[in-house]
N, C-alpha and C. Protein backbone atom coordinates (compact mmCIF):
# COMPACT_ATOMS: atom_id res chain seq x y z
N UNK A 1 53.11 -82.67 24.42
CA UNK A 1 51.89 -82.89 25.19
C UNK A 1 50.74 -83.16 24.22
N UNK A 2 49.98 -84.13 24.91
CA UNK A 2 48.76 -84.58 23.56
C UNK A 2 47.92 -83.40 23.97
N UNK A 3 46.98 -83.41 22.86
CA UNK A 3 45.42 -82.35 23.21
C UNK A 3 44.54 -82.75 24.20
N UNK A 4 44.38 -84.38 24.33
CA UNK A 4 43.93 -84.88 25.97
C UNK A 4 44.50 -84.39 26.85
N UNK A 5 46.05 -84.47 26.72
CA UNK A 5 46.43 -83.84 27.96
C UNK A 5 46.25 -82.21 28.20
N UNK A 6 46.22 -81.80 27.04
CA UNK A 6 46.42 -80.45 27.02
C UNK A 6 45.21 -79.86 27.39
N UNK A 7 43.85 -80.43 27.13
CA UNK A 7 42.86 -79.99 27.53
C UNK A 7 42.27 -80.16 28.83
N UNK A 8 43.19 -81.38 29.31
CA UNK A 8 42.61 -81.32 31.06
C UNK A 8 43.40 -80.73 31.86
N UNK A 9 44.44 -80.05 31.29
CA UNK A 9 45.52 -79.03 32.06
C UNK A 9 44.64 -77.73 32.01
N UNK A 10 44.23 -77.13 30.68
CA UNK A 10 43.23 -76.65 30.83
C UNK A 10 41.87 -75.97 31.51
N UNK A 11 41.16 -77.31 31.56
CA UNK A 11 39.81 -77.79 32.23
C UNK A 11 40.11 -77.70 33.81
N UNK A 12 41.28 -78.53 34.41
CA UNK A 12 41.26 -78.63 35.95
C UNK A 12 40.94 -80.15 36.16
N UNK A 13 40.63 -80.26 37.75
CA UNK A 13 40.41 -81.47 38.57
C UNK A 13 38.57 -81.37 38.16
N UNK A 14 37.96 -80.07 38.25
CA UNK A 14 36.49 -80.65 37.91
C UNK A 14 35.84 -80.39 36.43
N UNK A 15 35.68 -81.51 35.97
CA UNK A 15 35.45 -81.66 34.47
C UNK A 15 33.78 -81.47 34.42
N UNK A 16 32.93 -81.14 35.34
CA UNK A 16 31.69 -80.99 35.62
C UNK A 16 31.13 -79.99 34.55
N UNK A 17 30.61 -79.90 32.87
CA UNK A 17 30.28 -78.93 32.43
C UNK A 17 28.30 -79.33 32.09
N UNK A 18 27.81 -78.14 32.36
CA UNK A 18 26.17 -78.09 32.40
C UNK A 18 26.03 -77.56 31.22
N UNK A 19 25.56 -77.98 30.32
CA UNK A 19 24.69 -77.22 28.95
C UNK A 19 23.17 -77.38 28.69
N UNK A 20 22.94 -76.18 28.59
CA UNK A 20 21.24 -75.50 28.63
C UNK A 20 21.17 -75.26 27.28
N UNK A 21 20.16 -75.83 26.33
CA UNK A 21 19.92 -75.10 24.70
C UNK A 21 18.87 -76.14 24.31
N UNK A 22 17.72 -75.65 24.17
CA UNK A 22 16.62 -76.15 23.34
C UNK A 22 16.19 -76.60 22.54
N UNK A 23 17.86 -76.33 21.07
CA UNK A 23 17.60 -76.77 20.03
C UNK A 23 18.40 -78.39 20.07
N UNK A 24 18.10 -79.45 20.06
CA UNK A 24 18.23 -80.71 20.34
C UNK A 24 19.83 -80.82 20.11
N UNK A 25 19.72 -80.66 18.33
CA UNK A 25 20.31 -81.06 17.53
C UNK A 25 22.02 -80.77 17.51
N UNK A 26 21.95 -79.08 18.19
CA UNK A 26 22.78 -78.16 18.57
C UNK A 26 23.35 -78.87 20.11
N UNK A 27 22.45 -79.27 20.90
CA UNK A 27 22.81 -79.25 22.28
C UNK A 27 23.99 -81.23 21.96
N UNK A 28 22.65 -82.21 21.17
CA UNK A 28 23.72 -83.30 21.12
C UNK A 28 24.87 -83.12 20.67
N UNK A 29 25.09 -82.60 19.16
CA UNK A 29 26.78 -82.04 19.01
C UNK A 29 27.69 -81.87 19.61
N UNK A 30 26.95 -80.43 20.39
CA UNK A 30 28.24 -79.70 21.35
C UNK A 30 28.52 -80.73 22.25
N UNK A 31 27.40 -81.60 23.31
CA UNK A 31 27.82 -81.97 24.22
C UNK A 31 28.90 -83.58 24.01
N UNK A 32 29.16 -83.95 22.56
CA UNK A 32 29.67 -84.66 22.05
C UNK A 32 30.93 -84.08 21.65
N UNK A 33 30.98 -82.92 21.54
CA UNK A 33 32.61 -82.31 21.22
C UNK A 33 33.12 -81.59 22.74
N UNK A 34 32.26 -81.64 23.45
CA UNK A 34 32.86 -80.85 24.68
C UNK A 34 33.09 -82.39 25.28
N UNK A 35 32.81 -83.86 25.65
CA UNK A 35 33.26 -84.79 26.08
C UNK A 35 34.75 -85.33 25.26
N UNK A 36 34.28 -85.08 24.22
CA UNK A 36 35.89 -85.18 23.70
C UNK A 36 37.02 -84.67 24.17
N UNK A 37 36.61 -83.26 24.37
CA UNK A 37 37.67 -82.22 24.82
C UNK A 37 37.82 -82.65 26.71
N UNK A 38 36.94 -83.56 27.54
CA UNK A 38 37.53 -83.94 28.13
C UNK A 38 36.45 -83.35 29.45
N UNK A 39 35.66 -82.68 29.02
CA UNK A 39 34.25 -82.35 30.15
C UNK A 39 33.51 -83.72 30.44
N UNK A 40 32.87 -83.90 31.53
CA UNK A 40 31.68 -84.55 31.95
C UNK A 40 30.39 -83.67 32.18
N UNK A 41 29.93 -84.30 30.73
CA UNK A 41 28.77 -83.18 30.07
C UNK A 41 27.44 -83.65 31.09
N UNK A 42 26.53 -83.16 31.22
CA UNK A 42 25.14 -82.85 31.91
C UNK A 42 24.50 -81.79 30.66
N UNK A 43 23.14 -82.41 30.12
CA UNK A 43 22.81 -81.32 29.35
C UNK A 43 21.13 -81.44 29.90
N UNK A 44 20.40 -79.62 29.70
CA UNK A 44 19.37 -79.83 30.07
C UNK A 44 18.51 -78.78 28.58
N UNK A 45 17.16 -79.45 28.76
CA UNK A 45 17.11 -78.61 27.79
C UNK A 45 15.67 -77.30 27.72
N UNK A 46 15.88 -77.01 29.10
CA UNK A 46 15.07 -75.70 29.53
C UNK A 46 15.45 -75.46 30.49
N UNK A 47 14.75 -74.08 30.95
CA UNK A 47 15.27 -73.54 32.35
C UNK A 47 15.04 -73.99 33.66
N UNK A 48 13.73 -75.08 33.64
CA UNK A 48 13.51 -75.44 34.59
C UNK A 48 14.40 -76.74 34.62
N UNK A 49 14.84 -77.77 33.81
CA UNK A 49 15.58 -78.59 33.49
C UNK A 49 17.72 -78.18 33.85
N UNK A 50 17.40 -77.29 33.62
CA UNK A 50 18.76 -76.48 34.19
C UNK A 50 18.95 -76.38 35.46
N UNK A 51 18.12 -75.66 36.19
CA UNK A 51 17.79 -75.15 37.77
C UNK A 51 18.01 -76.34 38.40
N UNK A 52 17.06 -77.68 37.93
CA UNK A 52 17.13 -77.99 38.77
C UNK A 52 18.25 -79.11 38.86
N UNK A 53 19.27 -79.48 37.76
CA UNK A 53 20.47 -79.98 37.56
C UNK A 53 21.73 -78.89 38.32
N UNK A 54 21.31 -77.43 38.35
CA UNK A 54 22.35 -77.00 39.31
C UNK A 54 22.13 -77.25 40.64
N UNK A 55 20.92 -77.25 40.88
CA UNK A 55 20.53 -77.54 42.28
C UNK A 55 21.34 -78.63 43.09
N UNK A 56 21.00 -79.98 42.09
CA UNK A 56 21.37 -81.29 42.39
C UNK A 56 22.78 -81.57 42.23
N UNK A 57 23.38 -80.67 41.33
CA UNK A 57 25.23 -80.85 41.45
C UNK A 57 25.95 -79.17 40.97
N UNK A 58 26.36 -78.59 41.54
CA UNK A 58 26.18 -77.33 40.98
C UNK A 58 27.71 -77.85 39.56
N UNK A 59 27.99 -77.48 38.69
CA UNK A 59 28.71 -77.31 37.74
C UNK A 59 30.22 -76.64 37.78
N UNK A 60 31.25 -76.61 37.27
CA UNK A 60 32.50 -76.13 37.65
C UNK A 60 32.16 -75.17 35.96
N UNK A 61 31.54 -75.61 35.13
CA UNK A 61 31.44 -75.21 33.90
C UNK A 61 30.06 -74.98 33.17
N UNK A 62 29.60 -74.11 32.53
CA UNK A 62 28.29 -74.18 32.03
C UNK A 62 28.35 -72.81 30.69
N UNK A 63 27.33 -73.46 29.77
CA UNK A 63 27.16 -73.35 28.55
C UNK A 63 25.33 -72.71 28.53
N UNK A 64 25.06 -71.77 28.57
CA UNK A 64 23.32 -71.79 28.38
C UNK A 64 23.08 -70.78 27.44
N UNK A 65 21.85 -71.14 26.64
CA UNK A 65 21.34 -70.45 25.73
C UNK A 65 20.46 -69.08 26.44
N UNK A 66 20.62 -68.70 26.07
CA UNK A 66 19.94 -67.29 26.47
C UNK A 66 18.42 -67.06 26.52
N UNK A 67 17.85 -67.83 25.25
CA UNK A 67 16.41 -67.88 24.79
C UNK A 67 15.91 -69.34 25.06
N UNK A 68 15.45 -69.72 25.80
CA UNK A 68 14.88 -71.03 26.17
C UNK A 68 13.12 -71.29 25.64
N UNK A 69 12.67 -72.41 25.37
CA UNK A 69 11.19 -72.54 25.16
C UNK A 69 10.41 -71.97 26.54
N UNK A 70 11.17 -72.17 27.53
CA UNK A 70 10.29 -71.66 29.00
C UNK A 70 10.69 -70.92 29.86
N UNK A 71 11.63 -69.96 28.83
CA UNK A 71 12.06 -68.52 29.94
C UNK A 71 13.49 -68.17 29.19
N UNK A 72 13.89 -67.44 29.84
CA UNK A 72 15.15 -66.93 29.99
C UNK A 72 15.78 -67.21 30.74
N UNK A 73 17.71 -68.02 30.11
CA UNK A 73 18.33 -68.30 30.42
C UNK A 73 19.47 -67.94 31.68
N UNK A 74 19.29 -66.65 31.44
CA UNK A 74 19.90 -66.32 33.27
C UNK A 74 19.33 -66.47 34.07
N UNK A 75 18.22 -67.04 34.10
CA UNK A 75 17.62 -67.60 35.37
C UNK A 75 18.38 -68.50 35.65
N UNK A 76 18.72 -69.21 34.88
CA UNK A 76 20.37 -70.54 35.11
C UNK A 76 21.13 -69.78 35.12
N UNK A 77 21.95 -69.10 34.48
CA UNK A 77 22.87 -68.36 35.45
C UNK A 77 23.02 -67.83 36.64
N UNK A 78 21.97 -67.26 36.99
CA UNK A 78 21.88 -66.72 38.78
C UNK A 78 21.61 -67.54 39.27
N UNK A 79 21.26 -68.99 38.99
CA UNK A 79 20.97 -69.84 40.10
C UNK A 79 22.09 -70.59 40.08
N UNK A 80 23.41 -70.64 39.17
CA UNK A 80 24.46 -71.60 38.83
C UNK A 80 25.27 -70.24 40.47
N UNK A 81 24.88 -68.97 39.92
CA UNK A 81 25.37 -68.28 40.82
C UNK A 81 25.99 -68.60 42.49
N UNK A 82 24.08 -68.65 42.21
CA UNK A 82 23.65 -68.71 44.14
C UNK A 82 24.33 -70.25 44.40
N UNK A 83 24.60 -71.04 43.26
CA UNK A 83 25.04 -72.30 44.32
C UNK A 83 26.38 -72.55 44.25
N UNK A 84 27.04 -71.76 43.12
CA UNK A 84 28.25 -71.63 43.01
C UNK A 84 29.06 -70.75 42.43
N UNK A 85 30.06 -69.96 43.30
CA UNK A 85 30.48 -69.00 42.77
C UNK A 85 31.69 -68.91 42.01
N UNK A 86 32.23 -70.15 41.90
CA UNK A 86 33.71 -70.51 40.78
C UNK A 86 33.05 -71.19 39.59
N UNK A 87 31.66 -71.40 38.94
CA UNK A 87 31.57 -71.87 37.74
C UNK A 87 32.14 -70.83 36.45
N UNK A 88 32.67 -71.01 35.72
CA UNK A 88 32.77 -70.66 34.43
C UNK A 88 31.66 -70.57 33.31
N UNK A 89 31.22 -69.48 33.15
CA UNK A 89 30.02 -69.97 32.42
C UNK A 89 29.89 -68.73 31.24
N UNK A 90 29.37 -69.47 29.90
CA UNK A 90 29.11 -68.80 29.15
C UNK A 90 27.90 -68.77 28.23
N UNK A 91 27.11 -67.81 27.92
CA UNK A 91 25.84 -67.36 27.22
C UNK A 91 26.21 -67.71 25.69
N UNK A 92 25.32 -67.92 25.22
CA UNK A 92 25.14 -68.33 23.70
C UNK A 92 23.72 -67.92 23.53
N UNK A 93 23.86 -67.00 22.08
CA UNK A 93 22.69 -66.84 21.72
C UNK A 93 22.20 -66.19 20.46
N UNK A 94 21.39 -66.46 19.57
CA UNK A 94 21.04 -65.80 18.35
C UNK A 94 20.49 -64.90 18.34
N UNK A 95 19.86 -64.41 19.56
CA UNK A 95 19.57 -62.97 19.73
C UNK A 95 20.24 -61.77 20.27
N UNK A 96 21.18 -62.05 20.15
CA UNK A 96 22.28 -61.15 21.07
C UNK A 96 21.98 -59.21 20.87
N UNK A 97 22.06 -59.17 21.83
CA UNK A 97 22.10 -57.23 21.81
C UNK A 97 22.68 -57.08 22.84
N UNK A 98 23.44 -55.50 22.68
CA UNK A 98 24.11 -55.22 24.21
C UNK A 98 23.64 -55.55 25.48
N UNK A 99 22.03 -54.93 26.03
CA UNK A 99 21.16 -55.05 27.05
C UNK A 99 21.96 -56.67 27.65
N UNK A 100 21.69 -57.60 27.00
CA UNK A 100 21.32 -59.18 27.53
C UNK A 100 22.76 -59.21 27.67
N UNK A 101 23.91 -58.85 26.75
CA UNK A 101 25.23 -59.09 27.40
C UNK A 101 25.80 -58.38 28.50
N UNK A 102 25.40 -57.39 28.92
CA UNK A 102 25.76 -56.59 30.18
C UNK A 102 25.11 -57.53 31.04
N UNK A 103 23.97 -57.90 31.14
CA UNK A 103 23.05 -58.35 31.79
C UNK A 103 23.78 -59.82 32.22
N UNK A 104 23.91 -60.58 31.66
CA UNK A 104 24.31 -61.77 31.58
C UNK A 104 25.99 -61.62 31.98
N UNK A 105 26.89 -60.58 31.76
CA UNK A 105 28.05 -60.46 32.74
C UNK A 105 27.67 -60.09 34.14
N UNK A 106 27.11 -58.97 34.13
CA UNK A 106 26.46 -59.05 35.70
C UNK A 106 26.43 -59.97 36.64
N UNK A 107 25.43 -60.78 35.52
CA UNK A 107 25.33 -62.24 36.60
C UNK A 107 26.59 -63.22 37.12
N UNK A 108 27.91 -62.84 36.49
CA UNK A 108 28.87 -63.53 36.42
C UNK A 108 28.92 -64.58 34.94
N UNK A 109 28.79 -64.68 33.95
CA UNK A 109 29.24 -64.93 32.67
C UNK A 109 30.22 -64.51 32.40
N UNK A 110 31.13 -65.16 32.01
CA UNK A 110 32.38 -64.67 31.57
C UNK A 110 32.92 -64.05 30.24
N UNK A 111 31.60 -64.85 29.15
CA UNK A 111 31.98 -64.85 28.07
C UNK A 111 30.41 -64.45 27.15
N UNK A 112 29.89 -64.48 26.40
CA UNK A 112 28.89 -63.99 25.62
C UNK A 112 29.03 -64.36 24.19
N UNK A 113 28.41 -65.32 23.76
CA UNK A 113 28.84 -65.92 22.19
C UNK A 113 27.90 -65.86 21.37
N UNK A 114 27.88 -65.79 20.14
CA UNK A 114 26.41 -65.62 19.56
C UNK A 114 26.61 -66.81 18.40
N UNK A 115 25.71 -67.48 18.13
CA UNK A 115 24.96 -68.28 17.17
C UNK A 115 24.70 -68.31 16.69
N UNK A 116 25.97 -68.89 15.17
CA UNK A 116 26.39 -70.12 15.62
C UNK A 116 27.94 -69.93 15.87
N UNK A 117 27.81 -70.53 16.89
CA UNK A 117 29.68 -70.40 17.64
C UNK A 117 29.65 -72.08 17.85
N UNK A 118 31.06 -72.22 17.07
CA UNK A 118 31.53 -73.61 17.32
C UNK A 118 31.94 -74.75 18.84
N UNK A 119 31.88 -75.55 18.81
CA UNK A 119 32.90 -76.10 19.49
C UNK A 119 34.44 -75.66 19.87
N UNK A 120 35.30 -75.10 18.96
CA UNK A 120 36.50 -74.53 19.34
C UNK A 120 36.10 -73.25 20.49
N UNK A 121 35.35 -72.49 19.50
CA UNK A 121 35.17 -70.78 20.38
C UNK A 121 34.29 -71.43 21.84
N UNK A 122 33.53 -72.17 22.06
CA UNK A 122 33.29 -72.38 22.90
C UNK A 122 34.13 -72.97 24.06
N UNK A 123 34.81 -73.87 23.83
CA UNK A 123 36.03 -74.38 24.40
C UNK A 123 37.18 -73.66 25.12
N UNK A 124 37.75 -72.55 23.89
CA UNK A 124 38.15 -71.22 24.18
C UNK A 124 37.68 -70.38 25.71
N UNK A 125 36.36 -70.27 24.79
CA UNK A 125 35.91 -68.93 26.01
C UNK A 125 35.80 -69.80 27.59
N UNK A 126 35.72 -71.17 27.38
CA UNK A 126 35.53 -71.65 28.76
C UNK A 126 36.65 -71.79 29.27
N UNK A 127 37.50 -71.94 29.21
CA UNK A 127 39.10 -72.44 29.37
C UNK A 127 39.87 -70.73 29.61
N UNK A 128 39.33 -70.10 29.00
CA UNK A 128 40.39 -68.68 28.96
C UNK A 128 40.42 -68.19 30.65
N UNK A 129 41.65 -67.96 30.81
CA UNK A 129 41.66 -67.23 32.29
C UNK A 129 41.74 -66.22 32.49
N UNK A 130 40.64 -65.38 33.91
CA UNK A 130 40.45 -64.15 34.37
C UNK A 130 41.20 -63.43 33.71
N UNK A 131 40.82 -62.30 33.52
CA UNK A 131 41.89 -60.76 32.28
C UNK A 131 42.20 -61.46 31.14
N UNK A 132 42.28 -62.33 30.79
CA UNK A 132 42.34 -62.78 29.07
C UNK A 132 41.57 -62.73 28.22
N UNK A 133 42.21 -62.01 27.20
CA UNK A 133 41.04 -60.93 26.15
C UNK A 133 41.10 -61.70 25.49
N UNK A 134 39.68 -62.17 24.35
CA UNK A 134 39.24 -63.16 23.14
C UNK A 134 39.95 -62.31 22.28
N UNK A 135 40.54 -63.66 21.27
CA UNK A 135 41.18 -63.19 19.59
C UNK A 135 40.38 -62.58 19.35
N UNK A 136 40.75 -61.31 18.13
CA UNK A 136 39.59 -61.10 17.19
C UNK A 136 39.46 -61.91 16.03
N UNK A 137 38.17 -61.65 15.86
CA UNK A 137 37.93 -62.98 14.85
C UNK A 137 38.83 -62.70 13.74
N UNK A 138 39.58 -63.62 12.35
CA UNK A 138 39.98 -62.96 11.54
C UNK A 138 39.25 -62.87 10.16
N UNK A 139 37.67 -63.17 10.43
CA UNK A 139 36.77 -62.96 9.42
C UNK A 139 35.64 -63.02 9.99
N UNK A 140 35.93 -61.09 10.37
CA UNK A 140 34.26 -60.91 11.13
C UNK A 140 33.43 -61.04 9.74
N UNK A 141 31.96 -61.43 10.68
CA UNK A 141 31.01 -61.76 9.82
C UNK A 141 30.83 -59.56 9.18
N UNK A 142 29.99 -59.87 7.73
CA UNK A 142 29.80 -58.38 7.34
C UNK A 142 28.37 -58.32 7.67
N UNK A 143 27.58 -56.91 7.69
CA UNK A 143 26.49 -56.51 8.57
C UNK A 143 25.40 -56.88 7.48
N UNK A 144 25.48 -57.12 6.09
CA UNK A 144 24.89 -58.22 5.12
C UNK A 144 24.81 -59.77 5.84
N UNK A 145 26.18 -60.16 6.51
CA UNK A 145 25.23 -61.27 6.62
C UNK A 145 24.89 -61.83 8.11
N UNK A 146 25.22 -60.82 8.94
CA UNK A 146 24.57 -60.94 10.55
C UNK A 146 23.16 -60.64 10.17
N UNK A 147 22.30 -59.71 9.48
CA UNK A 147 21.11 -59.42 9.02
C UNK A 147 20.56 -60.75 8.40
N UNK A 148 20.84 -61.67 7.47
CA UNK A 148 20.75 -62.65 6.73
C UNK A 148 20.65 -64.04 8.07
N UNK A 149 21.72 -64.03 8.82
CA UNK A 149 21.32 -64.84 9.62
C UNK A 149 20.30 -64.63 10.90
N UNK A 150 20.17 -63.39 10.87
CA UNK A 150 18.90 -62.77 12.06
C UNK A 150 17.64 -63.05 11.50
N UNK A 151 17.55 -63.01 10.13
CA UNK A 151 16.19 -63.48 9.06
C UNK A 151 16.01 -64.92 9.52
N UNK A 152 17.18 -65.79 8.80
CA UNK A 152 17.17 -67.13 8.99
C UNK A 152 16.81 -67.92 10.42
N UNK A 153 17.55 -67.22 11.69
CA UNK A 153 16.59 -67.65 13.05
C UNK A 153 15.72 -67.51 13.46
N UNK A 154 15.05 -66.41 12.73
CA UNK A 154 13.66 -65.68 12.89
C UNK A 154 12.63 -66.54 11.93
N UNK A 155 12.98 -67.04 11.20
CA UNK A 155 12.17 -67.65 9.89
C UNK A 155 12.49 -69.05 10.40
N UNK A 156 13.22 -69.88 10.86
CA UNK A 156 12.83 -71.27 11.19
C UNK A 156 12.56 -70.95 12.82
N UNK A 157 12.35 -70.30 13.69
CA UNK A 157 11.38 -70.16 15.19
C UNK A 157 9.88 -70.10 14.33
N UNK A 158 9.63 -69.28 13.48
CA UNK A 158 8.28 -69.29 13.05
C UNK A 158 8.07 -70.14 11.97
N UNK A 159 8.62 -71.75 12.09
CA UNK A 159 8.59 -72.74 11.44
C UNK A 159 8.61 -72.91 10.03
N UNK A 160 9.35 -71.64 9.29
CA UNK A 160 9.39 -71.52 8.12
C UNK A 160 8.13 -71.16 7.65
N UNK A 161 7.31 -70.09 8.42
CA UNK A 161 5.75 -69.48 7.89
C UNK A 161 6.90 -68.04 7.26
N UNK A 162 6.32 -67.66 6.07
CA UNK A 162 7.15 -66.43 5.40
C UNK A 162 6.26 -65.33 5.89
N UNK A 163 5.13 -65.45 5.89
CA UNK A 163 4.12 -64.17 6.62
C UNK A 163 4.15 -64.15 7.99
N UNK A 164 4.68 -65.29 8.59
CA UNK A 164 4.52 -64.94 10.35
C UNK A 164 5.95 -64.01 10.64
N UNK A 165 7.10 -64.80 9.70
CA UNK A 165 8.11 -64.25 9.51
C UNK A 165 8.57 -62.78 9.75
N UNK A 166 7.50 -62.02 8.50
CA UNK A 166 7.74 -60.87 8.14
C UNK A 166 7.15 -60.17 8.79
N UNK A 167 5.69 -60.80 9.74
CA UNK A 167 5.14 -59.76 10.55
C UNK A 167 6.05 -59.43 11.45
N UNK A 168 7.04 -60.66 12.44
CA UNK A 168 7.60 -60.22 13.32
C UNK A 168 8.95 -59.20 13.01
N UNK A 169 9.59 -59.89 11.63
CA UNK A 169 10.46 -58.62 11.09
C UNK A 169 10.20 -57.50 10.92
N UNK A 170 8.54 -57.22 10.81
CA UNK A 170 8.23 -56.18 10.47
C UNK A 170 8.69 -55.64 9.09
N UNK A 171 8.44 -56.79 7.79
CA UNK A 171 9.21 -56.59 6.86
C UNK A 171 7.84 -57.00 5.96
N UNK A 172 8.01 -56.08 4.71
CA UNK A 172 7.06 -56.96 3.43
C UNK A 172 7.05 -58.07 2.64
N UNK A 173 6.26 -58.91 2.91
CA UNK A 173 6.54 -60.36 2.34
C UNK A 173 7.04 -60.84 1.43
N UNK A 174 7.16 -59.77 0.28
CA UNK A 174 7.58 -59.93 -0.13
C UNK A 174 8.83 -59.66 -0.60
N UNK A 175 9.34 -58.71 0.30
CA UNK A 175 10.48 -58.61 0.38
C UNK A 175 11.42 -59.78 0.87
N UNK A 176 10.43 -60.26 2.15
CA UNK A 176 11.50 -61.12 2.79
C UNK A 176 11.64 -62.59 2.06
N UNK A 177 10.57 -62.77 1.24
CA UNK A 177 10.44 -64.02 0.00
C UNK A 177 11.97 -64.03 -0.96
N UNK A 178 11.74 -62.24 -1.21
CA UNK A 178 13.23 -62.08 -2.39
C UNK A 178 14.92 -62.37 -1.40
N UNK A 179 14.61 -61.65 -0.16
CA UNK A 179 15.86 -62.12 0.42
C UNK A 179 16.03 -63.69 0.66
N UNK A 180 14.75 -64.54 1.18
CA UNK A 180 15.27 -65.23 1.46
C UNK A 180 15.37 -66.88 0.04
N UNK A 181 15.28 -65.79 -0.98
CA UNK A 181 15.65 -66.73 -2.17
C UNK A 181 17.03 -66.58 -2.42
N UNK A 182 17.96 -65.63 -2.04
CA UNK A 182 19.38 -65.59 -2.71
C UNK A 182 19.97 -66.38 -1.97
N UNK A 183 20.81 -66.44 -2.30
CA UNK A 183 22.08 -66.66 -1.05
C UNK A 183 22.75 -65.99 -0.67
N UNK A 184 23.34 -66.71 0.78
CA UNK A 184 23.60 -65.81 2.00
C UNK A 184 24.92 -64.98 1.25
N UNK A 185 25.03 -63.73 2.18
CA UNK A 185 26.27 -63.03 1.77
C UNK A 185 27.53 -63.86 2.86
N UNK A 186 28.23 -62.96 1.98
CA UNK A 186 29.71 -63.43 2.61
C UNK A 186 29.75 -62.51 3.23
């Protein structure tokens, strides 16, 4: 069996997938590796831009960022909800904490990914069926460098300012100057 085929055995009869994410660059990619894999992508790139693409076709599949420029992303989820209750849908996000993942299963999310999660893991978590538990990774990230990349999303949102940076880290500037001269840990 080819991987075309294998992925629309997969996927199903509705190839309908919605992706919500703000960062351009991130959203063209994915929605270029998820048409490969055999989705008919729809991408929006805020919450109100979401809403109202579920409104107008609700989705069999959906992808949303959690942190949007104009809200929070389960607002697309509960509204992917209210218009449909068989979408598959999964959260992505660089801010991840327990709170927002309970929160975001609640709503019906299936899956909860944090950023940066590929094209494969994404693919994965959309495709996996009811009671099927995710691999563990076999090179979790170490708590050196989930910290390192929590700096790094925090430091390009505040456009690469090192003092706006550190106010919101709540860190000394110059501290966060010395971290963010090394390189990242493994």
């Amino acid at each position: 069996m080819t991987d075309t085929a294998h992925n629309q055995d997969a996927i199903g009869a509705d190839t309908s997938l919605l992706l919500v994410d703000d960062d351009k660059p991130f959203l063209h990619r994915l929605a270029r590796a998820m048409e490969a894999r055999g989705f008919s992508v729809t991408m929006a790139e805020s919450v109100q831009d979401g809403i109202a693409n579920v409104r107008h076709n609700p989705p069999a599949y959906a992808v949303v960022d959690l942190k949007l420029g104009d809200g929070n992303g389960l607002d697309v989820i509960e509204e992917i909800r209210k218009c449909r209750s068989d979408t598959h849908m999964i959260v992505l996000t660089g801010y991840g904490n327990i709170a927002s993942a309970v929160n975001a299963v609640k709503l019906g999310a299936i899956d909860y990914l944090s950023k940066p999660a590929d094209a494969d893991d994404i693919f994965g978590a959309l495709t996996r069926h009811a009671g099927e538990k995710a691999p563990v990774p076999e090179n979790p990230m170490s708590a050196d460098r989930v910290r390192w990349e929590h700096i790094q999303r925090v430091y390009e949102m505040c456009d690469r300012n090192v003092s706006e940076t550190a106010r919101r880290l709540n860190m000394h500037r110059r501290t966060l100057q010395r971290i963010l001269a090394k390189r990242a840990p493994r």
